[in-house]
C-alpha atoms as a PDB file:
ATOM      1  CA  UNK A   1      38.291 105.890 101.673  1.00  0.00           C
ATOM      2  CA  UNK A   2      34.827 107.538 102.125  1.00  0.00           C
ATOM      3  CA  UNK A   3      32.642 106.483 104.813  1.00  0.00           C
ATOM      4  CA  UNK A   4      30.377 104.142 103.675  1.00  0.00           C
ATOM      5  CA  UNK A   5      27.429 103.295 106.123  1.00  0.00           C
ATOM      6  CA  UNK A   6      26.627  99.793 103.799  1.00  0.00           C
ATOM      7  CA  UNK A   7      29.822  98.458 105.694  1.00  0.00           C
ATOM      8  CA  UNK A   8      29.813  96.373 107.515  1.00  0.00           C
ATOM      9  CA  UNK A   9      26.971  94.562 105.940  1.00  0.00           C
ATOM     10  CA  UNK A  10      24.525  92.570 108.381  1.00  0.00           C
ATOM     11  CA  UNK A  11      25.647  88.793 109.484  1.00  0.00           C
ATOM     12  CA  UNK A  12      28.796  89.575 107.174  1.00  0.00           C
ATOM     13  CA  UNK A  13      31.773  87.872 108.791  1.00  0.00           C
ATOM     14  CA  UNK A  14      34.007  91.215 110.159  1.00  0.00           C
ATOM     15  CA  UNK A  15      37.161  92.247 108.471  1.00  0.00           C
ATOM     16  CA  UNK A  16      39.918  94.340 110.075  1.00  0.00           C
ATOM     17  CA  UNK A  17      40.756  96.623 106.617  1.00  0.00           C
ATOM     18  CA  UNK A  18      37.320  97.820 105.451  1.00  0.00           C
ATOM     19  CA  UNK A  19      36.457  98.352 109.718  1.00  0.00           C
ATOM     20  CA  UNK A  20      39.799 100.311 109.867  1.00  0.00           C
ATOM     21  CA  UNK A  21      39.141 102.278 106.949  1.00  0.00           C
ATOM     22  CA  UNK A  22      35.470 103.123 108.541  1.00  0.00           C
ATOM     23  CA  UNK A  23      36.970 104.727 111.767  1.00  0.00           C
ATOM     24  CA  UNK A  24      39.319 106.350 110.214  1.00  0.00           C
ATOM     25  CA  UNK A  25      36.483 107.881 107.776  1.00  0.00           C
ATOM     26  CA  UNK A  26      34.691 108.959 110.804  1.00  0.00           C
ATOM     27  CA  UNK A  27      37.343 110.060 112.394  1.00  0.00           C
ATOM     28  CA  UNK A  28      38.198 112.641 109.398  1.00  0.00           C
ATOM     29  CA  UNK A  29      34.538 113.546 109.370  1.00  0.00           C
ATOM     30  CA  UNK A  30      34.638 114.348 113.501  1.00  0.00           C
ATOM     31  CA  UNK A  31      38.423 116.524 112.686  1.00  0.00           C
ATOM     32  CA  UNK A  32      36.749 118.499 110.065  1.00  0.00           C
ATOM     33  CA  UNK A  33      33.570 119.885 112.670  1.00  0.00           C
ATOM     34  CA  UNK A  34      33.948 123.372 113.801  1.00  0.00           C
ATOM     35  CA  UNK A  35      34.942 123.531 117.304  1.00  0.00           C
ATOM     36  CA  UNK A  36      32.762 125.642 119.723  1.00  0.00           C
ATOM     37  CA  UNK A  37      36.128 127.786 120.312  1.00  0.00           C
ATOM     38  CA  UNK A  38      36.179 128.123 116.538  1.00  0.00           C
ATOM     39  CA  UNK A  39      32.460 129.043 116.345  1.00  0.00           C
ATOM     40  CA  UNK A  40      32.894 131.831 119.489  1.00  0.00           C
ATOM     41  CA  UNK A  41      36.343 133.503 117.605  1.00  0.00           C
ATOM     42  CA  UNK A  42      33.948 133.564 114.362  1.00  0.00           C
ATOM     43  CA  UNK A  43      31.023 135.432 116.674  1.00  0.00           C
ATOM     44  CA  UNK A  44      33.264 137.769 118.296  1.00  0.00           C
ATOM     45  CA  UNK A  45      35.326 138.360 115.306  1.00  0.00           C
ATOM     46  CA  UNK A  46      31.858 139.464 113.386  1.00  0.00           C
ATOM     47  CA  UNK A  47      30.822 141.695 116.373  1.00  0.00           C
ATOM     48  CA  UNK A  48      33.951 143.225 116.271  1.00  0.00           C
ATOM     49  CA  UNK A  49      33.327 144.468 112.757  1.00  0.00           C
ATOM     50  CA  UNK A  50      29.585 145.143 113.290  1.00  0.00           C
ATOM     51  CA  UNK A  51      30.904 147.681 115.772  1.00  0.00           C
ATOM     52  CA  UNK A  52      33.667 149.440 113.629  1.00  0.00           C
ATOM     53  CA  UNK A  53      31.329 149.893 110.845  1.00  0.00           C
ATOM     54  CA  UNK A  54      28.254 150.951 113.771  1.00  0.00           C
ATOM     55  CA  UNK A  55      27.776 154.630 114.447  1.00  0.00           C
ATOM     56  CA  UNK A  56      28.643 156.034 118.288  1.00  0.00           C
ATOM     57  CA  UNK A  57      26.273 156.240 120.931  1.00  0.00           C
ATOM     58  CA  UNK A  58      24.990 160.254 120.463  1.00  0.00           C
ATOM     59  CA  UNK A  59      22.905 160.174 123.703  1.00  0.00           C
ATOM     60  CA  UNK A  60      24.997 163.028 124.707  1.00  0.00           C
ATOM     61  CA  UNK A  61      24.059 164.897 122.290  1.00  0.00           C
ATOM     62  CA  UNK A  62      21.191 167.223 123.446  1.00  0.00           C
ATOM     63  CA  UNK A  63      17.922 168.276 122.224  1.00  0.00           C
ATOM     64  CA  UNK A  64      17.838 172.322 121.173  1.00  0.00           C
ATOM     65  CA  UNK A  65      15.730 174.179 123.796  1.00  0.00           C
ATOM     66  CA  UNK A  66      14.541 177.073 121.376  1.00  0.00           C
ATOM     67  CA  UNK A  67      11.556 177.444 119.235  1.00  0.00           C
ATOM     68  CA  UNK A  68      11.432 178.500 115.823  1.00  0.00           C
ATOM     69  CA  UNK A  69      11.533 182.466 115.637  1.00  0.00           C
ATOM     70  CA  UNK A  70       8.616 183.470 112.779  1.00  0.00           C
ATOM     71  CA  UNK A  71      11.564 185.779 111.024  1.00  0.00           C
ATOM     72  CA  UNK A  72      14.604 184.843 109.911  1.00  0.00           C
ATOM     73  CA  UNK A  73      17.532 184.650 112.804  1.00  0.00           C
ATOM     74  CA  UNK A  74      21.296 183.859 111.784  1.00  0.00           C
ATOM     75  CA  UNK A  75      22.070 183.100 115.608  1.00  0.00           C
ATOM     76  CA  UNK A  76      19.591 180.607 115.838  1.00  0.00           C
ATOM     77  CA  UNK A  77      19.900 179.129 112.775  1.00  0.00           C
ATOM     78  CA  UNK A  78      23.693 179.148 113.644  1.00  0.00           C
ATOM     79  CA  UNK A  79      22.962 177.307 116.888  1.00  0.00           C
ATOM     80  CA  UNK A  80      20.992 174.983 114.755  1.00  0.00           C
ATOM     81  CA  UNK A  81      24.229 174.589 112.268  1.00  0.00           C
ATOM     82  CA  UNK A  82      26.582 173.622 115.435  1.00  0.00           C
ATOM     83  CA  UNK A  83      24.148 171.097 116.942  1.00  0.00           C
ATOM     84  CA  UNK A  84      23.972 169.398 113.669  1.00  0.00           C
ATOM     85  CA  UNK A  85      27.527 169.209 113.213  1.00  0.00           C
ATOM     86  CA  UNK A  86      27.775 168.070 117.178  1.00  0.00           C
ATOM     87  CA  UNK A  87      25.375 165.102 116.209  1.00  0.00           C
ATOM     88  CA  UNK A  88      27.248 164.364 113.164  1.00  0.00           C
ATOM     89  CA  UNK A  89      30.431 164.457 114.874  1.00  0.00           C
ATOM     90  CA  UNK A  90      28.686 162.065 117.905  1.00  0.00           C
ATOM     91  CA  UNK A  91      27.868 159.570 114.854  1.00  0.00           C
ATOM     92  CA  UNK A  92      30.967 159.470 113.293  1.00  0.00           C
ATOM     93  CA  UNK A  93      33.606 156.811 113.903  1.00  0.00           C
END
């Protein structure tokens, strides 16, 4: 039985059935809340999976200390190749 809040009505004399059946509507109602344990598994368990799917911390990568040569350079535009890989590599999972 549903809970019905037009039971019990006002001045009506009280009967044990329909009052039973009120409780135990309530009571089903209470059983199917979410817990506050339920709710913190449910919070960790999506900042669990916000992390796995985040990139790294790359604070370790560094900044290049170099400035851009006016003519063309294959060792610094090979140091520029490894530091992007080492950030790339830093952001990967």
């Amino acid at each position: 039985m549903p809970f019905d809040p037009s039971i019990p009505q006002d001045h009506a004399l009280i009967e044990a059935s329909p009052l039973r059946g009120q409780f135990n509507s309530l009571k089903a109602l209470v059983d199917d809340r979410v817990t506050p344990e339920e709710m913190i598994e449910a919070r960790n368990d999506a900042i669990s999976a916000a992390e796995a799917s985040s990139a790294r911390n790359c604070n370790q990568v560094l900044p290049l200390s170099m400035n851009a040569d006016p003519e063309y350079n294959a060792n610094q535009i090979q140091e520029m190749i490894l530091k992007f890989n080492e950030l790339l590599n830093a952001l990967q999972r």
